[in-house]
C-alpha atoms as a PDB file:
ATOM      1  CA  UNK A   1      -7.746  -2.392  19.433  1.00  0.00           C
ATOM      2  CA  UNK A   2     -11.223  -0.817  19.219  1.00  0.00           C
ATOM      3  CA  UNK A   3     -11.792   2.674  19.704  1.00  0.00           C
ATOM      4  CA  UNK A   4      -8.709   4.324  19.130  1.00  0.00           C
ATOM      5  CA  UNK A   5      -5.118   3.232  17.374  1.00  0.00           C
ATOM      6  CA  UNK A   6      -1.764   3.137  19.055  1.00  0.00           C
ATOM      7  CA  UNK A   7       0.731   5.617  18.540  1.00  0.00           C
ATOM      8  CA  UNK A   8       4.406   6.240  19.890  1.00  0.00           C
ATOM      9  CA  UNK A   9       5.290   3.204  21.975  1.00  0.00           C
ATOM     10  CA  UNK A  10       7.995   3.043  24.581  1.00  0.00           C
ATOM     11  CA  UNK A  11       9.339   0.165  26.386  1.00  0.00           C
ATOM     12  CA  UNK A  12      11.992  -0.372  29.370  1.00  0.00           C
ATOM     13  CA  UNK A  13      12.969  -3.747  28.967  1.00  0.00           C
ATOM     14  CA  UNK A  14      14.986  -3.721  32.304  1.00  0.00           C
ATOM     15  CA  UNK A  15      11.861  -2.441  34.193  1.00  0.00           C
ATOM     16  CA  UNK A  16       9.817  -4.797  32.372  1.00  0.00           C
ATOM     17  CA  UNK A  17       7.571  -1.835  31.335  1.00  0.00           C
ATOM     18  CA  UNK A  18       5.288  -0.866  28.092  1.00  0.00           C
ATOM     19  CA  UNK A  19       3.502   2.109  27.431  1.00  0.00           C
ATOM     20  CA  UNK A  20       1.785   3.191  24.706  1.00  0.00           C
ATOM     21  CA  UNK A  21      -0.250   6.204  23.136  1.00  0.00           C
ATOM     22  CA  UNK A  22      -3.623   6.055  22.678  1.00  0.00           C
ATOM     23  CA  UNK A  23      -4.951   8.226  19.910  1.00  0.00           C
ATOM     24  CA  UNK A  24      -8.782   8.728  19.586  1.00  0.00           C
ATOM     25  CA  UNK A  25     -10.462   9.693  16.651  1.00  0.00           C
ATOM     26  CA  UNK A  26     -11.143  13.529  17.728  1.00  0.00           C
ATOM     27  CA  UNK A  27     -10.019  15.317  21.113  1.00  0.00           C
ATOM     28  CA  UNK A  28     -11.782  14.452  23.937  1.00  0.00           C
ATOM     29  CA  UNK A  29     -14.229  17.383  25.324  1.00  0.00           C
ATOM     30  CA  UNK A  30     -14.024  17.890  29.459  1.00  0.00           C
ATOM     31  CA  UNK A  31     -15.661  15.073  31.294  1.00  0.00           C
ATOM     32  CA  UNK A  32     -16.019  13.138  27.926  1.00  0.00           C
ATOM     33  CA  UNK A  33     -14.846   9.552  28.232  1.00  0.00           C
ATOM     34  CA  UNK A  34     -14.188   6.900  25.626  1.00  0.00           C
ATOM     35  CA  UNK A  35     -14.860   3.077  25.766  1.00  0.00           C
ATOM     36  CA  UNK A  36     -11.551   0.840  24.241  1.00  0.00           C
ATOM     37  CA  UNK A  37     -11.589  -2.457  23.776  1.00  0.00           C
ATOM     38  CA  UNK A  38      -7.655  -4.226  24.003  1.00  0.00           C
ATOM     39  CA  UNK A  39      -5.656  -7.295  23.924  1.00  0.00           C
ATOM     40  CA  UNK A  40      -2.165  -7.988  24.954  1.00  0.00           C
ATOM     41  CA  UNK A  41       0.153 -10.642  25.022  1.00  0.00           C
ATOM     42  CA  UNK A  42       3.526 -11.800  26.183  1.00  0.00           C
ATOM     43  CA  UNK A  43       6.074 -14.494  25.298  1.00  0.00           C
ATOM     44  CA  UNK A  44       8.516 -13.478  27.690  1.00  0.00           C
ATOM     45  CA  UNK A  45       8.626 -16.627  30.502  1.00  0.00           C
ATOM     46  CA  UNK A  46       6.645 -15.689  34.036  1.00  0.00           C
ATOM     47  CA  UNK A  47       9.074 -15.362  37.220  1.00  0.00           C
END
């Protein structure tokens, strides 16, 4: 992860859902965008 760090995660294994909070160094000002950089991966077997 560039760019920021995760923070609380939450999954729903039923729904087959992840989602996760992505903390930036400082708050974001209005309009301001950030660039991150991620990688994820599964083992759970494709339907």
């Amino acid at each position: 992860m560039r760019g920021c760090r995760v923070g609380a995660v939450h999954t729903d294994p039923a729904a087959e859902l992840l989602a996760a909070e992505l903390l930036f160094p400082r708050p974001l000002g209005r309009g301001e965008a950030v660039v991150t950089s991620t990688r994820s991966s599964s083992s759970a077997p494709v339907r």
